[in-house]
Protein backbone atom coordinates (compact mmCIF):
# COMPACT_ATOMS: atom_id res chain seq x y z
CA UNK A 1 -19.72 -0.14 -13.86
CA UNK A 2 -20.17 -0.09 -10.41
CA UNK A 3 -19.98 3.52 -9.20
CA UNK A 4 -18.00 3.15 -6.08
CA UNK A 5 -14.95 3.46 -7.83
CA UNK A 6 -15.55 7.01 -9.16
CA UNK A 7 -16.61 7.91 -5.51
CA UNK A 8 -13.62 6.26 -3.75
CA UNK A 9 -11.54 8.89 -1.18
CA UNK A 10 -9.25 7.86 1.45
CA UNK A 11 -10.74 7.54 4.80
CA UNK A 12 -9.14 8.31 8.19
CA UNK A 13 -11.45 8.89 10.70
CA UNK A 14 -13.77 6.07 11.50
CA UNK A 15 -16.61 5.55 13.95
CA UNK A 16 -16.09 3.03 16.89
CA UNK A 17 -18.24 0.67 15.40
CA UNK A 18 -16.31 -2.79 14.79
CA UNK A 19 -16.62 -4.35 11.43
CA UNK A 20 -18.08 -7.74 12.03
CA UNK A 21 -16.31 -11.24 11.52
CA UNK A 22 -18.14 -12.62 8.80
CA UNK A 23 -18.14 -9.32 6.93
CA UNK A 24 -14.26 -9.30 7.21
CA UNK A 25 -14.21 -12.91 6.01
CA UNK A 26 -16.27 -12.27 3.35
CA UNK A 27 -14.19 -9.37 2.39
CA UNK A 28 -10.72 -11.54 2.47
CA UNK A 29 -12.04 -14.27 0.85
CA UNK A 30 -12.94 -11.53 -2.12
CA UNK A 31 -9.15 -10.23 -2.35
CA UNK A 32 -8.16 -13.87 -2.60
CA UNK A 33 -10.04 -14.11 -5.92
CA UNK A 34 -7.18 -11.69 -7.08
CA UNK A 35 -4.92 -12.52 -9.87
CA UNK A 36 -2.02 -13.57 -8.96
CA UNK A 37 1.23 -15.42 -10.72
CA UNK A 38 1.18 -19.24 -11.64
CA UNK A 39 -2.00 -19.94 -9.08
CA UNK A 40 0.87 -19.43 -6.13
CA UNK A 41 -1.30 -17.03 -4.07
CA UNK A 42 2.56 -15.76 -2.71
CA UNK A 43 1.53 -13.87 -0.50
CA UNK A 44 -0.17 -13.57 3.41
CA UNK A 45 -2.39 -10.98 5.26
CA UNK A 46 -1.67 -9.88 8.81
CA UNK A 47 -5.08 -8.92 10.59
CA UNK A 48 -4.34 -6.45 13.42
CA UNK A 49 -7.48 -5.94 15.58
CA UNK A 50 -5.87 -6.31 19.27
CA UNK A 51 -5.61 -2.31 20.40
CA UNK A 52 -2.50 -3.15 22.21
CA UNK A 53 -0.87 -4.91 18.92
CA UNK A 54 -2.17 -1.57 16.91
CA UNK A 55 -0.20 0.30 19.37
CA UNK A 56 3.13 -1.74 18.74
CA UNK A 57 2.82 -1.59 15.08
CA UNK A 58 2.11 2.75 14.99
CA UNK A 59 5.82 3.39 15.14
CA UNK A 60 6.24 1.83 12.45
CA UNK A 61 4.07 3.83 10.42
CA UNK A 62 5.27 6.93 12.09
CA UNK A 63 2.74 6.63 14.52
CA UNK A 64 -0.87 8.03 12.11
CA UNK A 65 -3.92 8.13 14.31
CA UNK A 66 -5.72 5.97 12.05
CA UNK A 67 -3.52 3.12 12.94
CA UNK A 68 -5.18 2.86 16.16
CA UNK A 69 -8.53 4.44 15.40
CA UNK A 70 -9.40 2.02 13.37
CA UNK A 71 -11.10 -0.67 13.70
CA UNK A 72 -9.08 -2.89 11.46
CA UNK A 73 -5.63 -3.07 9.83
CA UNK A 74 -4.65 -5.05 7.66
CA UNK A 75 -0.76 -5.64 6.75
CA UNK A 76 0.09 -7.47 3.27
CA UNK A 77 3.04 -9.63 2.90
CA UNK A 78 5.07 -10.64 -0.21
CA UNK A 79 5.19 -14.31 1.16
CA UNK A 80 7.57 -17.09 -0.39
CA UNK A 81 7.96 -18.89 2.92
CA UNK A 82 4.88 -20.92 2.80
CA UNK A 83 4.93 -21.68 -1.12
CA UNK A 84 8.80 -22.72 -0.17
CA UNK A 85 7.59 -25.18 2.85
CA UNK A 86 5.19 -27.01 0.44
CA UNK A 87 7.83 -27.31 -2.42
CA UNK A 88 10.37 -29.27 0.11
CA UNK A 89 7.15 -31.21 1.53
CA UNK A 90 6.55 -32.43 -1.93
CA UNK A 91 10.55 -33.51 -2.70
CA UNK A 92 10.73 -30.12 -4.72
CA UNK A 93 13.33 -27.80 -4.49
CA UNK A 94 12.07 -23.93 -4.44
CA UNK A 95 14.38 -21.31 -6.05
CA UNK A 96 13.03 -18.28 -4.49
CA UNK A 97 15.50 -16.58 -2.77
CA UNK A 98 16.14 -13.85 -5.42
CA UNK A 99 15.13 -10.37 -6.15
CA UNK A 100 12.28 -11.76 -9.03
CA UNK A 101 10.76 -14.30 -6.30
CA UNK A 102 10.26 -10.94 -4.08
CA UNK A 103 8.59 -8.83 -7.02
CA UNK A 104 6.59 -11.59 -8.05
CA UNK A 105 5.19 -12.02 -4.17
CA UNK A 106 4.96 -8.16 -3.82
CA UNK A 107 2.92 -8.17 -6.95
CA UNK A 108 0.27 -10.76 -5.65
CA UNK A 109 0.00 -9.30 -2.03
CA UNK A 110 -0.52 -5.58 -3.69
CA UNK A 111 -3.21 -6.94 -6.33
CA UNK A 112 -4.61 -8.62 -3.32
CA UNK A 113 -4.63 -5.34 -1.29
CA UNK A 114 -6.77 -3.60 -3.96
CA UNK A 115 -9.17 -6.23 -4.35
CA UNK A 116 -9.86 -6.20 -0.59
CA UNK A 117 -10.07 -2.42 -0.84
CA UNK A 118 -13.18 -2.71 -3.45
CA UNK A 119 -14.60 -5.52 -1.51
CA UNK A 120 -14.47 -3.17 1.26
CA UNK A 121 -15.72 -0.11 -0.10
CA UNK A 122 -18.71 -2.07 -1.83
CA UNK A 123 -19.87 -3.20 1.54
CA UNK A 124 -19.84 1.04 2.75
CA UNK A 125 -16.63 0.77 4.54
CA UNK A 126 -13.36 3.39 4.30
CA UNK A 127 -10.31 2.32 3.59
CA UNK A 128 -6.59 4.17 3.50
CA UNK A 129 -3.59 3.39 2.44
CA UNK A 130 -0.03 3.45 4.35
CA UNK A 131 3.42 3.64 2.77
CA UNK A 132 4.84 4.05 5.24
CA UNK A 133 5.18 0.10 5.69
CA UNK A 134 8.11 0.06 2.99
CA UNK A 135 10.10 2.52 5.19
CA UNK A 136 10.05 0.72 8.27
CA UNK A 137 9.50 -2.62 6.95
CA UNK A 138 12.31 -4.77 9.24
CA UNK A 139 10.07 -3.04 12.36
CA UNK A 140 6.99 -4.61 11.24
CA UNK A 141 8.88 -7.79 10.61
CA UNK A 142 9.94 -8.16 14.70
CA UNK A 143 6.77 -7.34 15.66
CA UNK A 144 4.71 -9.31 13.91
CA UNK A 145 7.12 -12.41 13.89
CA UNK A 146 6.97 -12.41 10.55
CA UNK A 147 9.68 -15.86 9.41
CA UNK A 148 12.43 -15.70 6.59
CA UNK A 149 10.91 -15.63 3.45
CA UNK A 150 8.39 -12.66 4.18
CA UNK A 151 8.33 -8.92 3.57
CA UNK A 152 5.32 -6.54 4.33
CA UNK A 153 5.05 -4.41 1.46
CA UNK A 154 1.43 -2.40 1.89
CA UNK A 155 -0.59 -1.82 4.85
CA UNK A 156 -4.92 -0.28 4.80
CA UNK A 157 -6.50 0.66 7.59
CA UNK A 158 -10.68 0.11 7.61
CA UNK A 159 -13.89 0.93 9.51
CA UNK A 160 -16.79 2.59 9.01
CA UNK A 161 -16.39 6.52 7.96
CA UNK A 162 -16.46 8.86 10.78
CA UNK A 163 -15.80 11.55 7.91
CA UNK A 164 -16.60 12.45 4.02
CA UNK A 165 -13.46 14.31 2.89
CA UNK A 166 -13.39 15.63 -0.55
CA UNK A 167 -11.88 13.75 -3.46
CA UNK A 168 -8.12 14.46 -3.74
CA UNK A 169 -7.67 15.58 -8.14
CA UNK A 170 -6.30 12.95 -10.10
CA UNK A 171 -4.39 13.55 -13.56
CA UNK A 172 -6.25 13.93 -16.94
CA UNK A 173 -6.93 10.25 -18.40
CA UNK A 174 -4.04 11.25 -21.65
CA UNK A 175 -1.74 12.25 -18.95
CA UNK A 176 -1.76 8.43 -17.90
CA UNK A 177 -2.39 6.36 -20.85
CA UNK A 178 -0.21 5.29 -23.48
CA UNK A 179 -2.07 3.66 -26.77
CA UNK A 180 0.34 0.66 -28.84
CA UNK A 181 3.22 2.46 -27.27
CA UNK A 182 4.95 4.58 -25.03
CA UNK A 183 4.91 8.41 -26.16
CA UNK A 184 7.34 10.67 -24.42
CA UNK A 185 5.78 14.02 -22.68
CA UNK A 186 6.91 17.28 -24.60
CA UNK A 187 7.11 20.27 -21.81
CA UNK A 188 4.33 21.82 -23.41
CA UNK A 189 2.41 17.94 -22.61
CA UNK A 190 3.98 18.38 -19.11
CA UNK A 191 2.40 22.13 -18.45
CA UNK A 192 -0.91 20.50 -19.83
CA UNK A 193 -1.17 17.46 -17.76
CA UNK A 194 -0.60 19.62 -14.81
CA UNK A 195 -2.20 22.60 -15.30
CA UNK A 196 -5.10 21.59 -13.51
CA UNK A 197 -3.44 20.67 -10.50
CA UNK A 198 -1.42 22.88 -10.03
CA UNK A 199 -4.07 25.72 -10.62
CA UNK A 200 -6.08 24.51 -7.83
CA UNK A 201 -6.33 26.52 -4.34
CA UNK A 202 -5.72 23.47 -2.09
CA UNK A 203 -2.42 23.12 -3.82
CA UNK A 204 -1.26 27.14 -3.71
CA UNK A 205 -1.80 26.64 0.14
CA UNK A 206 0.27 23.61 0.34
CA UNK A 207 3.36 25.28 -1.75
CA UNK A 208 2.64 28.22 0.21
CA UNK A 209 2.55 26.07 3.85
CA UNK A 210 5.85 24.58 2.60
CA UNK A 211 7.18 27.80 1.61
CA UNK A 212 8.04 26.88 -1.78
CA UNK A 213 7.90 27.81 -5.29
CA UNK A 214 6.20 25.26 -7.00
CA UNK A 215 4.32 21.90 -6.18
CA UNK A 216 6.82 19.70 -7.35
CA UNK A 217 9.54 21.39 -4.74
CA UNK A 218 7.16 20.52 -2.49
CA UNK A 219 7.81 17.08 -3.84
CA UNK A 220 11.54 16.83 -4.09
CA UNK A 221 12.39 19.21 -1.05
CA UNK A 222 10.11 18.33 1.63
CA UNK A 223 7.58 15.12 1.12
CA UNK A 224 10.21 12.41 -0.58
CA UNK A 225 13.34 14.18 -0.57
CA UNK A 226 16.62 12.68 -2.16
CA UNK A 227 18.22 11.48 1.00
CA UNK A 228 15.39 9.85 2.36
CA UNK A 229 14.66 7.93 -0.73
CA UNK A 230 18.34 6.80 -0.46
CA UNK A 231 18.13 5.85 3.21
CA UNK A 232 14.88 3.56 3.10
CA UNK A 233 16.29 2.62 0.18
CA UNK A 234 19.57 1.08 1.49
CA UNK A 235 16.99 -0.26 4.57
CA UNK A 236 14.89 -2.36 2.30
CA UNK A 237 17.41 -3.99 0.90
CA UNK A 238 18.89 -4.96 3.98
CA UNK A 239 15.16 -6.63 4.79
CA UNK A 240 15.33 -8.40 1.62
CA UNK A 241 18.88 -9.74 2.20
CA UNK A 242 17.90 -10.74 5.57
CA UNK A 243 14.87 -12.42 4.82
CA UNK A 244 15.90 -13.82 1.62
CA UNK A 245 15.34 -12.68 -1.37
CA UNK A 246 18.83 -11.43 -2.33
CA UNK A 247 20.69 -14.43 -3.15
């Protein structure tokens, strides 16, 4: 197994060296080997190289430096508006203005993501991830004209790595994996599928920063709090009423 994927970190500090057509190409045309439902390929990528563009799209994502510090970012789409054109091109009638239409195109655009995100890290570029794109999703929608019929749902950032940051922990392989079916966590599961992380020194400075009690305060109180989740919640659905997938 290729090794990259045991090394992989987030990246978000990249050199100003551009990453080169052909190796972008090559690196799209890789994530488009993806699966993806019924051989619909629902889905569309928004390139963003254009500094000014990067600057009109930061907002969005709460305006992170690596937004426009790197070279490339990329913006994936749950897309039924293409797929739908076709259909009525062809005397067929789509039904794809409902809630399962938008899962099934956010599916395909986020297994495309991660298969552009190998491709990329093969070829010795970083990569990071932004979230942020869910929260602010009917921004990104005005400004990059995207039509009825099309939500962004992830958005990476890539270049070559300016830094080497340290591997954030991940949770114990049996913390994760269920075998024939799903097996509930006792607490005393819970404490062990934790314990590592939370007896790490990184993570008493962050409850301490944060001035909390335990990591998972951290969680609820500060990083996705309760009312926030219910606010972008409430805003997404708006964007998928408006651009139709609510029907």
């Amino acid at each position: 197994m290729n090794e990259t994927f045991f090394l992989r970190r987030s990246i978000r500090k990249y050199t100003e060296r551009p990453v080169a057509q052909d190796l972008l190409d090559k690196i799209l045309l890789a994530g488009t080997r993806a699966s993806t439902t019924g051989n619909m390929q629902v889905y569309s990528i928004i390139v963003t190289r254009d500094q000014e563009m990067k600057k009109k799209i930061a907002p969005a994502h709460f305006n992170q430096p690596m937004i426009t510090s790197a070279p490339v970012v990329l913006t994936f789409c749950a897309d039924f508006n293409r797929f739908n054109k076709w259909c009525r091109q062809r005397k067929a009638e789509p039904g794809y203005d409902n809630f399962l239409s938008f899962m099934t195109a956010a599916i395909d655009a986020l297994l495309v993501a991660q298969t552009v995100c190998n491709a990329a890290e093969e070829e010795g570029l970083g990569i990071c991830y932004l979230g942020t794109v869910i929260y602010n999703a009917d921004s990104l929608i005005e400004t990059l004209q995207l039509p009825k019929g099309v939500v962004p749902v992830a958005t990476v950032t890539m270049g070559w790595p300016a830094e080497l940051p340290e591997q954030v922990d991940r949770l114990p392989l049996e913390g994760v994996v269920h075998y024939e079916s799903y097996h509930d966590y006792s607490s005393s599961m819970i404490d062990d599928i934790y314990s590592e992380k939370e007896a790490r020194t990184d993570t008493a400075q962050f409850i301490n920063e944060n001035n909390k009690e335990t990591l998972a305060q951290v969680f609820t109180d500060i990083r996705y709090k309760k009312a926030d989740n219910e606010y972008f919640s409430e805003a997404l659905l708006e964007v998928l009423k408006k651009q139709g997938f609510m029907k």
